[in-house]
PDB file of N, CA and C in Angstrom:
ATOM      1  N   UNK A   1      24.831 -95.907  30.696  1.00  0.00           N
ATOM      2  CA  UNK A   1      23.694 -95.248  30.109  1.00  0.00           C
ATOM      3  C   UNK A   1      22.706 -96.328  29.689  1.00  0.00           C
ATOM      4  N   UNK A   2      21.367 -96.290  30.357  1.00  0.00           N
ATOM      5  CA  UNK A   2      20.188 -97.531  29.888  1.00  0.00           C
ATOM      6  C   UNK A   2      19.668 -96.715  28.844  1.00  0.00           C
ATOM      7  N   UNK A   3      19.486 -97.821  27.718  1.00  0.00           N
ATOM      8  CA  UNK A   3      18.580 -97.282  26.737  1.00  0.00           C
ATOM      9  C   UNK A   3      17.742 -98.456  25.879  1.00  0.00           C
ATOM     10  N   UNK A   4      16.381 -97.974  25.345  1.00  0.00           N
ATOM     11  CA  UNK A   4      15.926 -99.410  24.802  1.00  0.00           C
ATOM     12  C   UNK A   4      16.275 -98.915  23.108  1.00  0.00           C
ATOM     13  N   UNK A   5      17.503 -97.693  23.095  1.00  0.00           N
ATOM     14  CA  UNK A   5      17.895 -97.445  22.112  1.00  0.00           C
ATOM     15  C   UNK A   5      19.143 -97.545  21.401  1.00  0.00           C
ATOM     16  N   UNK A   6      20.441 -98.368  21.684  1.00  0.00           N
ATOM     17  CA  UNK A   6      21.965 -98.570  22.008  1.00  0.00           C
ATOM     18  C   UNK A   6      21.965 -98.275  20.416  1.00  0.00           C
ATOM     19  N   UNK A   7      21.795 -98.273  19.519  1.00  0.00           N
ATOM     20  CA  UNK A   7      22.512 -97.988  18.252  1.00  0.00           C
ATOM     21  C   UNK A   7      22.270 -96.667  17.920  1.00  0.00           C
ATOM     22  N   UNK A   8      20.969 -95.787  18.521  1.00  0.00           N
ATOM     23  CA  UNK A   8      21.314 -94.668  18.262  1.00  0.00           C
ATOM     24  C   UNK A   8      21.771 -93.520  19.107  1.00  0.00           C
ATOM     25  N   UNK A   9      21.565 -94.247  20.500  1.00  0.00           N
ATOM     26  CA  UNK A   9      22.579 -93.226  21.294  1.00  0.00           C
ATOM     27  C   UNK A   9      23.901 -93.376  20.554  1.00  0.00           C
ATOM     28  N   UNK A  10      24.416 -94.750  20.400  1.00  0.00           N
ATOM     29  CA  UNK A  10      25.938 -94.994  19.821  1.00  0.00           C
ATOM     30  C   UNK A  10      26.803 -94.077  19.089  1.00  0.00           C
ATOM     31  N   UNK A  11      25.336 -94.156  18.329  1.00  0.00           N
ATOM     32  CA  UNK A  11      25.765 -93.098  17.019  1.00  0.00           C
ATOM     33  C   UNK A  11      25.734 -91.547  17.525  1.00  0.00           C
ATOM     34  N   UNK A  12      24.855 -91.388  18.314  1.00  0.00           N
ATOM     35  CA  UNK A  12      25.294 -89.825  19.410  1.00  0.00           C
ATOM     36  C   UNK A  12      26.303 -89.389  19.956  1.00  0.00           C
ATOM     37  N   UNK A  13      26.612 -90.382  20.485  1.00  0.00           N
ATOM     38  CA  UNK A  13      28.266 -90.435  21.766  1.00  0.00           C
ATOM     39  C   UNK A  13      29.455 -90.285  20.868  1.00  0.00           C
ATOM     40  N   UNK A  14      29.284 -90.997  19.606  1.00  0.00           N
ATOM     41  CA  UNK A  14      30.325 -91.468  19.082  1.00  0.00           C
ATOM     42  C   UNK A  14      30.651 -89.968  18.151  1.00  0.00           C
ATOM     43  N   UNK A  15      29.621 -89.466  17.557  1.00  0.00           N
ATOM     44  CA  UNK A  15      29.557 -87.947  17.212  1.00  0.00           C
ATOM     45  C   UNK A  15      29.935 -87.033  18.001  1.00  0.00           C
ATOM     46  N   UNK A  16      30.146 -87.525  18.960  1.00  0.00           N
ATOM     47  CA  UNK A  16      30.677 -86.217  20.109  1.00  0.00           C
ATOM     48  C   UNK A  16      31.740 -86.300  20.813  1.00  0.00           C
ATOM     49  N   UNK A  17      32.162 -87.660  20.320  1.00  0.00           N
ATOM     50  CA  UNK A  17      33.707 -88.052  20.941  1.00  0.00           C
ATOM     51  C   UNK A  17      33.828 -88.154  21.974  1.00  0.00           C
ATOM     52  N   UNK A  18      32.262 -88.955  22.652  1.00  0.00           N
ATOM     53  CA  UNK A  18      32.522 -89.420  24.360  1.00  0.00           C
ATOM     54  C   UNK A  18      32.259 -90.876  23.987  1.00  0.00           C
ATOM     55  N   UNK A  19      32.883 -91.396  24.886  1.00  0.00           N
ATOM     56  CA  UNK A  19      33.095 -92.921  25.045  1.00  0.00           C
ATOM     57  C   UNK A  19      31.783 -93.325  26.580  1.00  0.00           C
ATOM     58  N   UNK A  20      31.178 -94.048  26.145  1.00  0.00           N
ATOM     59  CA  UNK A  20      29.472 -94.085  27.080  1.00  0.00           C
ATOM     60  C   UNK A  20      29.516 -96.039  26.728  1.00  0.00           C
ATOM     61  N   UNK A  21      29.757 -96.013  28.221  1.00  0.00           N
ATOM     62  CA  UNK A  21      29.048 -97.912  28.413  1.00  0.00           C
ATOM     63  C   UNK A  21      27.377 -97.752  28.151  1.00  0.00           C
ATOM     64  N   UNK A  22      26.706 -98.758  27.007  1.00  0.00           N
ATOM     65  CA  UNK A  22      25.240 -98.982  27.088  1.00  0.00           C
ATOM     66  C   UNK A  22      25.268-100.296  27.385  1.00  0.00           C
ATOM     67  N   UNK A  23      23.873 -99.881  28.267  1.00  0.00           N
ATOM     68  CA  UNK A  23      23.666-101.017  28.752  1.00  0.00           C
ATOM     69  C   UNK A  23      21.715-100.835  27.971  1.00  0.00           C
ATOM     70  N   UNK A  24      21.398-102.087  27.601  1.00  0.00           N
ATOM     71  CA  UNK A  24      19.992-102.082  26.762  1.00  0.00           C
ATOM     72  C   UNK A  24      19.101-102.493  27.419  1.00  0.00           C
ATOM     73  N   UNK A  25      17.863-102.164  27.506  1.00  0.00           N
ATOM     74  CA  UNK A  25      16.860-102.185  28.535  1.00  0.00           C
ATOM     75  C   UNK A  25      15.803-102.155  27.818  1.00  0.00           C
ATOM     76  N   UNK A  26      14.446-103.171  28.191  1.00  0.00           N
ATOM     77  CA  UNK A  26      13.320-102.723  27.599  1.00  0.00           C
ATOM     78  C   UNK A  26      12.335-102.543  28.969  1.00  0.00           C
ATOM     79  N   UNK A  27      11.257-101.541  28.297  1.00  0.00           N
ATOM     80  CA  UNK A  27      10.281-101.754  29.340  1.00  0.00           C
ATOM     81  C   UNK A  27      10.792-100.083  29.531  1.00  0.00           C
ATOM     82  N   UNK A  28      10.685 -99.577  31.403  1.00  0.00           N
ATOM     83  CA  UNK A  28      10.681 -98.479  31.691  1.00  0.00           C
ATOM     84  C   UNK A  28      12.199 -98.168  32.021  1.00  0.00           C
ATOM     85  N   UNK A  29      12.810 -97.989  31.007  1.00  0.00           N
ATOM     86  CA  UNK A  29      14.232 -97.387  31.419  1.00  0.00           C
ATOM     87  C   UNK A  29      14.576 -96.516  32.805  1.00  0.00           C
ATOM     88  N   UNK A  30      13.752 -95.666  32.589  1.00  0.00           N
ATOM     89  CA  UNK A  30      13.692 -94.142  33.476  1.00  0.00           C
ATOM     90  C   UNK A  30      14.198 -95.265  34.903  1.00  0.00           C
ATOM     91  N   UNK A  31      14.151 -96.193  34.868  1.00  0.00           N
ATOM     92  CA  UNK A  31      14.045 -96.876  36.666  1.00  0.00           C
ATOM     93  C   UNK A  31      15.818 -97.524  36.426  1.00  0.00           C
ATOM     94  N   UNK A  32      16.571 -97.664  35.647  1.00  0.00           N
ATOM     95  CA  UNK A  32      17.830 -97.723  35.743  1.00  0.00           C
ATOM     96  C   UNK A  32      18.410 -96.660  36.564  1.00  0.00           C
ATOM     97  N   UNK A  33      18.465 -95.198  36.096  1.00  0.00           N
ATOM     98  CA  UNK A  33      19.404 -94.618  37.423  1.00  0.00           C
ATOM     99  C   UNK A  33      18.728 -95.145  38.709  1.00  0.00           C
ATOM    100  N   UNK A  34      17.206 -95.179  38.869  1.00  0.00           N
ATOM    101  CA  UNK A  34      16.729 -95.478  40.489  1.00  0.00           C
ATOM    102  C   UNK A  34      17.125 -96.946  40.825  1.00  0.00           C
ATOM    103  N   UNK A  35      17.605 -97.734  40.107  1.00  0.00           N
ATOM    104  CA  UNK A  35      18.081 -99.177  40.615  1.00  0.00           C
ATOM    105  C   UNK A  35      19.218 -98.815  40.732  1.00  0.00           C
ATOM    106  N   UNK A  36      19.751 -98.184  40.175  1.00  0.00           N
ATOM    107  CA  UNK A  36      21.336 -97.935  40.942  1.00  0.00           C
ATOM    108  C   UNK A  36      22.245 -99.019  38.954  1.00  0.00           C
ATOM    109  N   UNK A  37      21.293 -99.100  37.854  1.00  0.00           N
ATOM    110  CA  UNK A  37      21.891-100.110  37.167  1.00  0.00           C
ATOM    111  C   UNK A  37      22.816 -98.821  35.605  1.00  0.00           C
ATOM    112  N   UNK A  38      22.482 -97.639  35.821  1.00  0.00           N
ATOM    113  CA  UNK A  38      22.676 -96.822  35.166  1.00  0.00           C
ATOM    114  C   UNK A  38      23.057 -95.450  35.799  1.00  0.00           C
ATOM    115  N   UNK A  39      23.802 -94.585  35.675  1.00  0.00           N
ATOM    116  CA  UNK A  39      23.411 -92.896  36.044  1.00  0.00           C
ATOM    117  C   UNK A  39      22.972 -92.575  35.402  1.00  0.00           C
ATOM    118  N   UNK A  40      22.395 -92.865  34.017  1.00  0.00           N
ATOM    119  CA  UNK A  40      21.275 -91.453  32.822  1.00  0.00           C
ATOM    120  C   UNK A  40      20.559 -93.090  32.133  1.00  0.00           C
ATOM    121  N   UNK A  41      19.760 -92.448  31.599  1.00  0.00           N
ATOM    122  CA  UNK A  41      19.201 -92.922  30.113  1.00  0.00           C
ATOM    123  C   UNK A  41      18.857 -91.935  28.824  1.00  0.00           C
ATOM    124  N   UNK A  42      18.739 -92.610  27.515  1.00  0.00           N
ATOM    125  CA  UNK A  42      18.072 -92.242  26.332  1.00  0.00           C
ATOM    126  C   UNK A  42      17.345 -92.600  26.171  1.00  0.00           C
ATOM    127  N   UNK A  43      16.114 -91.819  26.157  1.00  0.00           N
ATOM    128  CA  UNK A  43      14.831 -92.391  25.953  1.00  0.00           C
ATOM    129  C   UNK A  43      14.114 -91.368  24.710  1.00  0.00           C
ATOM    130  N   UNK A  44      13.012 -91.724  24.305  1.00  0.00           N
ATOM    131  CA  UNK A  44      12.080 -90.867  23.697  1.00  0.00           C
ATOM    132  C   UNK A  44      11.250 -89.742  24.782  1.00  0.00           C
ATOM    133  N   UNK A  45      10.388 -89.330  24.839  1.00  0.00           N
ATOM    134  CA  UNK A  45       9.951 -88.268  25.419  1.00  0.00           C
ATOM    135  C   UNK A  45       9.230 -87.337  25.343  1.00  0.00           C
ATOM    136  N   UNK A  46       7.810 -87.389  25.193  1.00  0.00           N
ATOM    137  CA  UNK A  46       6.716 -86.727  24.940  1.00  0.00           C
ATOM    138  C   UNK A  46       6.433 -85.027  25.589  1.00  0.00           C
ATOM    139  N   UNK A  47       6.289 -85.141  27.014  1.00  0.00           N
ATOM    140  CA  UNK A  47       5.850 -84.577  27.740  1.00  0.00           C
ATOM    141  C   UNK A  47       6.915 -83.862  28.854  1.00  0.00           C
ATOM    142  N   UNK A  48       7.554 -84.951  29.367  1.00  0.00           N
ATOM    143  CA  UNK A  48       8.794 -85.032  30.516  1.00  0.00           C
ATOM    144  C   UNK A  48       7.928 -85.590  31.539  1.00  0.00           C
ATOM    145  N   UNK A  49       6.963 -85.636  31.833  1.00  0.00           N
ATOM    146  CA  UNK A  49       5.530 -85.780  32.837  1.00  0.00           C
ATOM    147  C   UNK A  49       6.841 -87.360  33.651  1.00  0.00           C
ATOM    148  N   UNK A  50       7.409 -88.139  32.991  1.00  0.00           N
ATOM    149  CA  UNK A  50       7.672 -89.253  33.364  1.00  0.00           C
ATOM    150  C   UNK A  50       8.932 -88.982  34.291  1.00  0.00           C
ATOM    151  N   UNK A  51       9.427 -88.792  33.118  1.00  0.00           N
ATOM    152  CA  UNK A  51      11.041 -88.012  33.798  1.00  0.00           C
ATOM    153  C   UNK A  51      10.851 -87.155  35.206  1.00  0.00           C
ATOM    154  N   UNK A  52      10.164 -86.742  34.716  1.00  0.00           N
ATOM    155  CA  UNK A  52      10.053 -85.366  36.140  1.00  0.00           C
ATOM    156  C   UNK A  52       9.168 -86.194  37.594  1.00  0.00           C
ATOM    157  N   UNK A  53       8.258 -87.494  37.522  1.00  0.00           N
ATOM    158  CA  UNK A  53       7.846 -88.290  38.343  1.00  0.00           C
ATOM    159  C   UNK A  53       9.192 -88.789  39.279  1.00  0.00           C
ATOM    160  N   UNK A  54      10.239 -88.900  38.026  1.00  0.00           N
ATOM    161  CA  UNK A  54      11.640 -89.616  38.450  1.00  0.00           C
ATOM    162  C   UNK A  54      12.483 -89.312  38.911  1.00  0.00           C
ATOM    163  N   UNK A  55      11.853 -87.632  39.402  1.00  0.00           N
ATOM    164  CA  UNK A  55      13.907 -86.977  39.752  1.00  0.00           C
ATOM    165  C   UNK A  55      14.303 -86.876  38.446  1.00  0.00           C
ATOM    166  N   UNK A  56      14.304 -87.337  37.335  1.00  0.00           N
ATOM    167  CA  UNK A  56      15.410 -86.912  36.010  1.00  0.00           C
ATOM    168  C   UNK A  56      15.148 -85.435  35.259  1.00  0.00           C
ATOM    169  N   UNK A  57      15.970 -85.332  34.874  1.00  0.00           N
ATOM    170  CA  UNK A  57      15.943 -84.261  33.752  1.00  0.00           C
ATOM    171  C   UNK A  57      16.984 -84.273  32.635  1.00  0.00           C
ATOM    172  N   UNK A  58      16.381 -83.693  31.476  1.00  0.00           N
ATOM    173  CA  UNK A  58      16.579 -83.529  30.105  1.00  0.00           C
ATOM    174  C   UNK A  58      17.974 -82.814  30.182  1.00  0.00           C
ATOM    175  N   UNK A  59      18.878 -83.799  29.226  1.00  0.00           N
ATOM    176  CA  UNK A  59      20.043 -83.119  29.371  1.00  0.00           C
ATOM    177  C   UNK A  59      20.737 -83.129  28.097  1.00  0.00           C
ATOM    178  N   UNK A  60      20.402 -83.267  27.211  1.00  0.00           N
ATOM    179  CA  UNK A  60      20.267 -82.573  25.189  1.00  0.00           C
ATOM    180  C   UNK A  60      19.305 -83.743  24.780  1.00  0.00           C
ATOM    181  N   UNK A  61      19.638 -82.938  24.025  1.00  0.00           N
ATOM    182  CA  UNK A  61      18.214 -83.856  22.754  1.00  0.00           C
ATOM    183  C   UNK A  61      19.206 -84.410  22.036  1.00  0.00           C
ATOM    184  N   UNK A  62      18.916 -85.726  21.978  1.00  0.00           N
ATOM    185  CA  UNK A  62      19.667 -86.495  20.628  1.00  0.00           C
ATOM    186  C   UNK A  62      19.191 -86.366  19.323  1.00  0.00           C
ATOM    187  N   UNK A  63      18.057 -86.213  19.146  1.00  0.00           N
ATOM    188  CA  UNK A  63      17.086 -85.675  17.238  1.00  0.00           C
ATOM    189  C   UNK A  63      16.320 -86.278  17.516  1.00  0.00           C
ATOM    190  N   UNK A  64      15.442 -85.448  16.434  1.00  0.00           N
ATOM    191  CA  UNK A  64      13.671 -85.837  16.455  1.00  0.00           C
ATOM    192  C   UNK A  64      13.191 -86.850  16.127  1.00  0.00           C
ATOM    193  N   UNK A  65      12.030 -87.238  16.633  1.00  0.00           N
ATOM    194  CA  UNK A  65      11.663 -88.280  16.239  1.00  0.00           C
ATOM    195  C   UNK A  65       9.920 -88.278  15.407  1.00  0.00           C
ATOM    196  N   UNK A  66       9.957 -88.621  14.680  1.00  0.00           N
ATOM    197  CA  UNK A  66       9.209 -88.964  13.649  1.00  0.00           C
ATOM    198  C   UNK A  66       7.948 -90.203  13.778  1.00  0.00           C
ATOM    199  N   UNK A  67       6.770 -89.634  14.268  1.00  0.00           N
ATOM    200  CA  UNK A  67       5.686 -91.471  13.693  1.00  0.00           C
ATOM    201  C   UNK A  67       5.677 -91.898  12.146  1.00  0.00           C
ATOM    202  N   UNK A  68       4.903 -93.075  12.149  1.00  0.00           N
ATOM    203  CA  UNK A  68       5.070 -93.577  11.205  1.00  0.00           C
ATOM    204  C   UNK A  68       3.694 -94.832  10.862  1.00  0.00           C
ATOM    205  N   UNK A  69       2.547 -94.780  10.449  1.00  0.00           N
ATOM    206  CA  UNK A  69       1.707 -95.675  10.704  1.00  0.00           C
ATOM    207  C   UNK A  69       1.486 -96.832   9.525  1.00  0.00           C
ATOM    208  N   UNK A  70       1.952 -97.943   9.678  1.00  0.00           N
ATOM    209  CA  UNK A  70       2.191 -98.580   8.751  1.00  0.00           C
ATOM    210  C   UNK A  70       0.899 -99.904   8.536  1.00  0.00           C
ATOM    211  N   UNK A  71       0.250-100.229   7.581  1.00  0.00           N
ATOM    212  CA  UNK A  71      -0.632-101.079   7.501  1.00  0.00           C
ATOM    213  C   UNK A  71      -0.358-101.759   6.234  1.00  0.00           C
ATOM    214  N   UNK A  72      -0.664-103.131   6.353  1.00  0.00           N
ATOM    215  CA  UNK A  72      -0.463-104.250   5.604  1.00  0.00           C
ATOM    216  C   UNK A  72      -1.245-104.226   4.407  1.00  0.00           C
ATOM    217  N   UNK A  73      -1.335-104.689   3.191  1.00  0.00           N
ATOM    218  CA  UNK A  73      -2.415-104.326   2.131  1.00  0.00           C
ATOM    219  C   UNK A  73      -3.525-105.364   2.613  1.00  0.00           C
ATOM    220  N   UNK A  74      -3.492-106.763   3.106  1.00  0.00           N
ATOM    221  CA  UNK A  74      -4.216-107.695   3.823  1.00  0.00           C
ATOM    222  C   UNK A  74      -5.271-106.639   4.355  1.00  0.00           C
ATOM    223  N   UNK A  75      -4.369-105.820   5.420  1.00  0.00           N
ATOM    224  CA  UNK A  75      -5.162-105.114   6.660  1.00  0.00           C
ATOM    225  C   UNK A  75      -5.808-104.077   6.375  1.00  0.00           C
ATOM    226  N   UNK A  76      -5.517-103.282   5.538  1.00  0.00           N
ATOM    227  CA  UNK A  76      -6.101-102.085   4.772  1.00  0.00           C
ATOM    228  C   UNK A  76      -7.388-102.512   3.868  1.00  0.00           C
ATOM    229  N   UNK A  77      -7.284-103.531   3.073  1.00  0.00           N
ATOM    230  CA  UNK A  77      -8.123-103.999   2.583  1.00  0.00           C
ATOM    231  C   UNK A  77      -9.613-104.764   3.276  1.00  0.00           C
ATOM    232  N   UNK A  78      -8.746-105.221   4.395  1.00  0.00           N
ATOM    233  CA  UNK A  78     -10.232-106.025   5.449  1.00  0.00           C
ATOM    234  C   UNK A  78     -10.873-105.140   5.830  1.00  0.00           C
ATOM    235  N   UNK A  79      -9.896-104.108   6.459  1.00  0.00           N
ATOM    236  CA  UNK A  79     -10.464-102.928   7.419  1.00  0.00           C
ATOM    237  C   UNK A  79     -10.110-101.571   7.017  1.00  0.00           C
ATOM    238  N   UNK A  80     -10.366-101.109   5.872  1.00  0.00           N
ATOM    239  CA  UNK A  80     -10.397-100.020   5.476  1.00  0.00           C
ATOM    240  C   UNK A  80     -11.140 -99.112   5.850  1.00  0.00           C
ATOM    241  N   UNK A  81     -12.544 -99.519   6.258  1.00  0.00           N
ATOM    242  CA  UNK A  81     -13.199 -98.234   6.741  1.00  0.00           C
ATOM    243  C   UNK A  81     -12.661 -97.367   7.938  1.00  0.00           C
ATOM    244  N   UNK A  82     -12.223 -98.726   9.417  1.00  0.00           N
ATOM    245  CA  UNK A  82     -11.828 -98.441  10.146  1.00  0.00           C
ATOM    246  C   UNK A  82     -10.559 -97.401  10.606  1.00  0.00           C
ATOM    247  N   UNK A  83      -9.670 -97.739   9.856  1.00  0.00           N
ATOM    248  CA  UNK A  83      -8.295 -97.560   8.887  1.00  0.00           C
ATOM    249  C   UNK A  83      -8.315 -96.279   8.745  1.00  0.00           C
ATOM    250  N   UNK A  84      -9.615 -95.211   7.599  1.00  0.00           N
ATOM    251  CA  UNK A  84      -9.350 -94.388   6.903  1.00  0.00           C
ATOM    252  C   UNK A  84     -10.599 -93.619   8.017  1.00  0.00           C
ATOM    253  N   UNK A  85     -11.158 -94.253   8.884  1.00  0.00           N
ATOM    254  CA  UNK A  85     -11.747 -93.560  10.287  1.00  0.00           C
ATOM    255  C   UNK A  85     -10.577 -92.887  11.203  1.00  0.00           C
ATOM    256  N   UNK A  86      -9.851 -93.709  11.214  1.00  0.00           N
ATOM    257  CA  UNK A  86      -8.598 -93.471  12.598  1.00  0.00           C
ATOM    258  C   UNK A  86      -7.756 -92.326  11.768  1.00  0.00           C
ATOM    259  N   UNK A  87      -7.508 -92.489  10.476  1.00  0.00           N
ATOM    260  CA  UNK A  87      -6.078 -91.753  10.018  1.00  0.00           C
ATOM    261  C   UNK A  87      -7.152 -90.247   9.939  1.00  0.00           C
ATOM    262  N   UNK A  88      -8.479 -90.435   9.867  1.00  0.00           N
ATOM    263  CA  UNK A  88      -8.784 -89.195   9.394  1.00  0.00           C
ATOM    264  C   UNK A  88      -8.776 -88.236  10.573  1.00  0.00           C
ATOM    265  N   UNK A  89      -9.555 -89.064  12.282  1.00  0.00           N
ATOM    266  CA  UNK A  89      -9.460 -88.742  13.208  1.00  0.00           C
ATOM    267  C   UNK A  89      -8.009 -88.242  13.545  1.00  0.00           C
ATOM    268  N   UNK A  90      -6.960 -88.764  13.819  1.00  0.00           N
ATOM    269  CA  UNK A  90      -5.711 -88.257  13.784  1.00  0.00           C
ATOM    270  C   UNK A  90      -5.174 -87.346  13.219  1.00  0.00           C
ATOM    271  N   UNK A  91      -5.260 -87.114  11.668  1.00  0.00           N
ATOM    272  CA  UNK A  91      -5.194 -85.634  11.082  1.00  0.00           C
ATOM    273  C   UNK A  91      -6.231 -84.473  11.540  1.00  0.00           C
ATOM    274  N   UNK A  92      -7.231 -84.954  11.981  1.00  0.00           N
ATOM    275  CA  UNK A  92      -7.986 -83.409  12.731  1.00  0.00           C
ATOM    276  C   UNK A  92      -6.875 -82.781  14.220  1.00  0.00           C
ATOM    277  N   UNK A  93      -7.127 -84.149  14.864  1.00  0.00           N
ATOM    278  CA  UNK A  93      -6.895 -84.024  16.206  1.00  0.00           C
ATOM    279  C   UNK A  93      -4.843 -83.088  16.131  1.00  0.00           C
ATOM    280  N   UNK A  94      -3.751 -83.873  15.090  1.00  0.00           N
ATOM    281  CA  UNK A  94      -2.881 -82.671  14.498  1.00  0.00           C
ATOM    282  C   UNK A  94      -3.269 -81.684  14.059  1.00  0.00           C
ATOM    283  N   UNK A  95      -4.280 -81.464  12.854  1.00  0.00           N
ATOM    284  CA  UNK A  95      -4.167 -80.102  12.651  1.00  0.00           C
ATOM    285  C   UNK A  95      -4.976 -79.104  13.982  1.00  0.00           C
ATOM    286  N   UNK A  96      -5.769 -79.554  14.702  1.00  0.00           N
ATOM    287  CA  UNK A  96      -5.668 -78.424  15.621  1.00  0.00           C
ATOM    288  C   UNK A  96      -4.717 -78.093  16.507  1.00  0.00           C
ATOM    289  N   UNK A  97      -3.997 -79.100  16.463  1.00  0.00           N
ATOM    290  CA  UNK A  97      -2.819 -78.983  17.839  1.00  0.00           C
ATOM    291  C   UNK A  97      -3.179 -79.434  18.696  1.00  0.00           C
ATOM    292  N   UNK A  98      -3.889 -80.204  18.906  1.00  0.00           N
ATOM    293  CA  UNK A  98      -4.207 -81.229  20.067  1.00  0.00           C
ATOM    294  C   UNK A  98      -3.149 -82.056  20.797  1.00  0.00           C
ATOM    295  N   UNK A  99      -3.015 -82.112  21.842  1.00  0.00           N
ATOM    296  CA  UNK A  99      -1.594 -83.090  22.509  1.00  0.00           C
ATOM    297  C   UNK A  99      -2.707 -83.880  23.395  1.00  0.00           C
ATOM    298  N   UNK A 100      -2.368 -84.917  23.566  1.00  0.00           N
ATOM    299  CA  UNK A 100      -2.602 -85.650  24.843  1.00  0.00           C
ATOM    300  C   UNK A 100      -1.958 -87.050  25.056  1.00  0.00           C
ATOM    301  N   UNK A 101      -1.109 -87.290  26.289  1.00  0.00           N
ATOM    302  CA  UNK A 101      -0.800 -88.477  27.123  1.00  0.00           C
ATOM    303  C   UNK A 101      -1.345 -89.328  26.587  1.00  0.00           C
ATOM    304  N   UNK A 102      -2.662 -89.427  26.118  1.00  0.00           N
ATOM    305  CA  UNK A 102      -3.313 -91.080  25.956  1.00  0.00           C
ATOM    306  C   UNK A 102      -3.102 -91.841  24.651  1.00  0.00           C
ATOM    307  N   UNK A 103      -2.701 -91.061  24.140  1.00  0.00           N
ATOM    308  CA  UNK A 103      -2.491 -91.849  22.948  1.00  0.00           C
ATOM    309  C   UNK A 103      -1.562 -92.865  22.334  1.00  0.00           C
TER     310      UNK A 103
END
């Protein structure tokens, strides 16, 4: 199983009482089963748009995942306007329900 995540699949497998070789990968996992260096991965997963480019498919959810935007008091302080531009933009673009790839 490729993952650029081995401690928390670990903690998945190990909850379920399957025994799973990881192997750790950074970059585009999804290309381990196509190298022949994995049969699955754990990955994160927005859309599936990637997965589904790949032949793969979703086969449970390990748990949610959560953002988190973290800024330095240095950085907040230099660039606060910018800062409290982006976080405000981002709470519109959630509260309507906006999704998009690019972000």
């Amino acid at each position: 199983m490729a993952t650029k995540y081995p401690k928390t699949a670990q903690r998945y497998f190990n909850a379920r009482g399957e025994d799973v070789e990881l192997i750790k990968l950074a970059g585009s996992v999804e290309l381990g089963p196509l190298t022949g260096l994995s049969d699955a991965i754990v990955d994160i997963t927005q859309s599936g748009r990637t997965l589904a480019e790949n032949h793969l498919q979703i086969l449970a959810d390990v748990g949610p995942v959560s953002t988190h935007m973290l800024v330095t008091n240095g950085a907040f302080l230099k660039f606060q306007d910018e800062i409290t531009r982006m976080i405000t933009a981002l709470t519109q673009l959630l509260a309507e329900g906006e999704t998009h790839a690019d972000y």
